[in-house]
Protein backbone atom coordinates (compact mmCIF):
# COMPACT_ATOMS: atom_id res chain seq x y z
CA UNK A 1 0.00 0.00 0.00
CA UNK A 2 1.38 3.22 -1.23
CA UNK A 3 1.10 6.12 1.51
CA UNK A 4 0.90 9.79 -0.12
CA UNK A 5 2.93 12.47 1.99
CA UNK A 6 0.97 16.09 2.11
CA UNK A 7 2.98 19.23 2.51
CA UNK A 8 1.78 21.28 5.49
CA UNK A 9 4.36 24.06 5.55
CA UNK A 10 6.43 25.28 2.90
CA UNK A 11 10.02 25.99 4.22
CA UNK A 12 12.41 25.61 1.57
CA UNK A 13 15.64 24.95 4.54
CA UNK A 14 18.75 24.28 2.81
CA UNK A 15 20.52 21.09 3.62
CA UNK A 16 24.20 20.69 4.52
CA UNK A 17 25.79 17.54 4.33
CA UNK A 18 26.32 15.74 8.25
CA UNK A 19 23.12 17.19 9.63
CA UNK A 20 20.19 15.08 10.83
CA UNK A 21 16.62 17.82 9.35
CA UNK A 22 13.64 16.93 11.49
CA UNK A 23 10.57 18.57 13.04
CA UNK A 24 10.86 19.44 16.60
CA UNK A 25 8.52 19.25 19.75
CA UNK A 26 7.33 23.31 18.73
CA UNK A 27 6.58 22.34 15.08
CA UNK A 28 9.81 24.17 13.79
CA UNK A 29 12.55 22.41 11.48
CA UNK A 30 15.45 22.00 13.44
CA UNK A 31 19.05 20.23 12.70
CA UNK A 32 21.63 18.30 14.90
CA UNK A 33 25.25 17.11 13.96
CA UNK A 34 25.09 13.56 13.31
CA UNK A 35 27.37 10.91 15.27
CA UNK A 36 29.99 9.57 13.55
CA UNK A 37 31.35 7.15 16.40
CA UNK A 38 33.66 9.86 17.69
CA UNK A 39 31.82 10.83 20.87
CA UNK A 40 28.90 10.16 23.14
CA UNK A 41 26.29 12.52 24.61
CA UNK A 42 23.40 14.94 23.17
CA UNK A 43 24.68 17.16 19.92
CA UNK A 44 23.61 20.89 19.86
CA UNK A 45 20.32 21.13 18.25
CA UNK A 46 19.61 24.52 16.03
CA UNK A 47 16.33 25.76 15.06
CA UNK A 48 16.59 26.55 11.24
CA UNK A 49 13.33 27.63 10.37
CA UNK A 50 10.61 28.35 12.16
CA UNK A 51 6.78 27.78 11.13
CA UNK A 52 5.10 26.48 13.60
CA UNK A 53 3.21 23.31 13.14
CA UNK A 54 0.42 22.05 14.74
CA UNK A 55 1.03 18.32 15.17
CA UNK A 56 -1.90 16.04 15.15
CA UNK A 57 -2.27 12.66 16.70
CA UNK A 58 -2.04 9.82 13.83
CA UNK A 59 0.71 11.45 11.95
CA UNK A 60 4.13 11.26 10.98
CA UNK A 61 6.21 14.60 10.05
CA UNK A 62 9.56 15.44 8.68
CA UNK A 63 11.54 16.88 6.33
CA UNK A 64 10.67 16.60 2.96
CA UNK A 65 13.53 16.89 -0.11
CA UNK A 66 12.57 20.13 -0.99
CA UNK A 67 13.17 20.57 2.73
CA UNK A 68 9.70 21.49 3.51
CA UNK A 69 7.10 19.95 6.42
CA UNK A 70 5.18 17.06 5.35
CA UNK A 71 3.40 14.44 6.97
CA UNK A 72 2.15 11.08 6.68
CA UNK A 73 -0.52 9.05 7.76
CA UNK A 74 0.60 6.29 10.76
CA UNK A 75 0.59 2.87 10.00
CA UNK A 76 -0.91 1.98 13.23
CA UNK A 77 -2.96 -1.82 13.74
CA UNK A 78 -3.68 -3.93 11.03
């Protein structure tokens, strides 16, 4: 079964290469410095764009390619 991603917010962040995009706890598209095995502990996380996003229960949102919010239906039971 094919799920179909629907753009909520249209950001437009730029990615960098060694940076982890997601959507934080406030609905804004933050970053963190991915792990490479060198050390342990929490990286700095950086807001890069705000937008605010109201989540709602049942869905799933990141970071699309065009590095704007999207979400997608759960698959939850079955």
């Amino acid at each position: 079964m094919i799920r179909i991603a629907q753009k909520v917010c249209k950001v437009g962040a730029k990615r960098q290469e060694g940076f982890l995009y997601f959507v934080d706890k406030n609905g804004n598209v933050a970053r963190a410095k991915m792990a490479r095995g060198k050390k342990k502990g929490k990286s700095k996380i950086e807001v890069v764009a705000k937008c605010g996003v109201k989540k709602e229960k049942g869905y799933l949102y990141f970071v699309d390619k065009q590095g704007d919010v999207s979400r997608a239906k759960m698959a939850r039971g079955r």
